[in-house]
Protein backbone atom coordinates (compact mmCIF):
# COMPACT_ATOMS: atom_id res chain seq x y z
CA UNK A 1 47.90 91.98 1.28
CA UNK A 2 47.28 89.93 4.45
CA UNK A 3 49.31 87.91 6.85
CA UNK A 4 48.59 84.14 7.34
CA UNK A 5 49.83 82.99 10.48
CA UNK A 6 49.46 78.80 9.97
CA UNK A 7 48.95 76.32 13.83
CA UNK A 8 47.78 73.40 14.73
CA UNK A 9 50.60 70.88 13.01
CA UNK A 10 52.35 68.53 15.08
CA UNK A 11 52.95 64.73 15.67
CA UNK A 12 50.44 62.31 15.01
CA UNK A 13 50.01 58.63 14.73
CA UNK A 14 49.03 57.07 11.60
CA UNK A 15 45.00 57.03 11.66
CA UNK A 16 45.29 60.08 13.86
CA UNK A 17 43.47 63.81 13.13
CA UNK A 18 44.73 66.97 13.21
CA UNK A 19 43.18 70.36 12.73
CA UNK A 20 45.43 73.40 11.03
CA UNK A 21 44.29 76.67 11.71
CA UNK A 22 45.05 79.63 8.88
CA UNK A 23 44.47 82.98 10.53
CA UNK A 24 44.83 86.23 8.68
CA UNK A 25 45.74 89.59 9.59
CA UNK A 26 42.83 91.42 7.34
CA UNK A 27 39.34 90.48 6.45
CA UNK A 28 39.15 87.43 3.95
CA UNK A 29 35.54 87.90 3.30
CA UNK A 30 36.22 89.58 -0.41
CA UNK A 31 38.95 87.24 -1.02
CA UNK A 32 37.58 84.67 -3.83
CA UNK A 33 39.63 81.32 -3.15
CA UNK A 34 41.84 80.45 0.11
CA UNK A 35 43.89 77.44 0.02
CA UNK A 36 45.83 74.75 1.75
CA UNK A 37 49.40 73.22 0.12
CA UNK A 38 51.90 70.97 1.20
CA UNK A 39 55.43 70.41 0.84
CA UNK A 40 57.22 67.21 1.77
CA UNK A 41 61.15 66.67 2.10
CA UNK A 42 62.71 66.57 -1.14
CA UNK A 43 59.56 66.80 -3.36
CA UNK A 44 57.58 70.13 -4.76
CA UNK A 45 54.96 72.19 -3.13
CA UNK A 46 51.96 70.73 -4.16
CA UNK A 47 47.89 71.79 -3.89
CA UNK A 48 45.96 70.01 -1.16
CA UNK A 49 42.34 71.79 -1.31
CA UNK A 50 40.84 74.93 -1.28
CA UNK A 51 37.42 76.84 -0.78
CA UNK A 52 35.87 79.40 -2.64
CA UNK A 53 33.88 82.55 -0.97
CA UNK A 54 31.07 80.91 -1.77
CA UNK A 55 32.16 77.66 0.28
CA UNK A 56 32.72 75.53 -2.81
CA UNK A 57 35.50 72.91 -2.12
CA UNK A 58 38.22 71.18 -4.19
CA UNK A 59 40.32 68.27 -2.89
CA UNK A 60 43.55 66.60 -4.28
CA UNK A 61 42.59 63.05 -5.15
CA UNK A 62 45.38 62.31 -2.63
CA UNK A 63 43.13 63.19 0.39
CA UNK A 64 39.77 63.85 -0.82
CA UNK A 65 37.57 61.92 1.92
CA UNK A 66 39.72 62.25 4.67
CA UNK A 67 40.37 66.40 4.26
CA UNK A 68 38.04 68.82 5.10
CA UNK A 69 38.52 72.61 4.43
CA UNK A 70 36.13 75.37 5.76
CA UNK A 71 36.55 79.17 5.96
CA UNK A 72 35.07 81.26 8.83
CA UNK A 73 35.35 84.99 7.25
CA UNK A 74 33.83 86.48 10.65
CA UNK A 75 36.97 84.98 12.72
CA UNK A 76 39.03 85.52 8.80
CA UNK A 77 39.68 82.25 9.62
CA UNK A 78 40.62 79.14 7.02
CA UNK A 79 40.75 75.53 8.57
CA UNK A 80 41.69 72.11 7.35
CA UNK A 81 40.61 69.22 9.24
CA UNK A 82 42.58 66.12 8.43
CA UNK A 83 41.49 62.61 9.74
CA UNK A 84 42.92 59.10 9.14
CA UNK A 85 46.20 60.77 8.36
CA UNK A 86 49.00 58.28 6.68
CA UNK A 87 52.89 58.54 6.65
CA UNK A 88 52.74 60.16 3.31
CA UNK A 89 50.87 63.15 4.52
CA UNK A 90 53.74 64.39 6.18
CA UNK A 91 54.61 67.25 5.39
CA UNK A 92 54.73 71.37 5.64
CA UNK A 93 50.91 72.49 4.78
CA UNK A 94 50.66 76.24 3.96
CA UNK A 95 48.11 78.54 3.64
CA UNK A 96 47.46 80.74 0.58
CA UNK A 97 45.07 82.94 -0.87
CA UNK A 98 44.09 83.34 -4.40
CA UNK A 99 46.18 87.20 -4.00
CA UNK A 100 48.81 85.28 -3.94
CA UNK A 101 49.72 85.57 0.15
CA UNK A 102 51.41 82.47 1.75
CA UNK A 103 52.01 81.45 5.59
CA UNK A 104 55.02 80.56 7.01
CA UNK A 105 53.86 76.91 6.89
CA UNK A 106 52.88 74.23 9.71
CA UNK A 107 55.55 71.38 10.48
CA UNK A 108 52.74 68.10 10.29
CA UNK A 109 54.52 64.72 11.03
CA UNK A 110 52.36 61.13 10.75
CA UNK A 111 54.69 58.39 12.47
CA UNK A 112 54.50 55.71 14.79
């Protein structure tokens, strides 16, 4: 097991960026898939992107283009850059790894 420690949420503008941070306690170079999820108020956790130890990427239709997820396994490090963030992307994003480990979550808030 390792422990995800999720930064880098806070309040943006709409059209703003953000960059969230996913650092882990242990190495994540033999772990096969790390990914991001979110959970707004009142609605279920749902998948966002991940990244494969080969660097593959998957996006959610919901922010593919505007997402970017990359892994540095020296640093055991996962990052998801987020740009021209909307009101609907608010939400908690998590980090989680295909072992089944999740953060504690990062508050992200798009608002004027």
């Amino acid at each position: 097991q390792v422990q995800l420690v999720e930064s880098g949420g806070g309040l943006v503008q709409p059209g703003g960026s953000l960059r969230l941070s996913c650092a882990a306690s242990g190495s994540i170079f033999s772990i096969n898939v790390m990914d991001w999820y979110r959970q707004a108020p009142g609605k279920q956790r749902e998948y966002v992107a991940h990244i494969t130890r080969a660097g593959s990427t998957v996006y959610a239709d919901s922010v593919k283009g505007r997402f970017t997820i990359s892994r540095d396994n020296a640093k055991n490090t996962v990052y998801l850059q987020m740009n021209s963030l909307k009101p609907e992307d608010t939400a908690v994003y998590y980090c989680h790894t295909s072992r089944g480990d999740w953060g504690q979550g990062t508050q992200v808030t798009v608002s004027s």
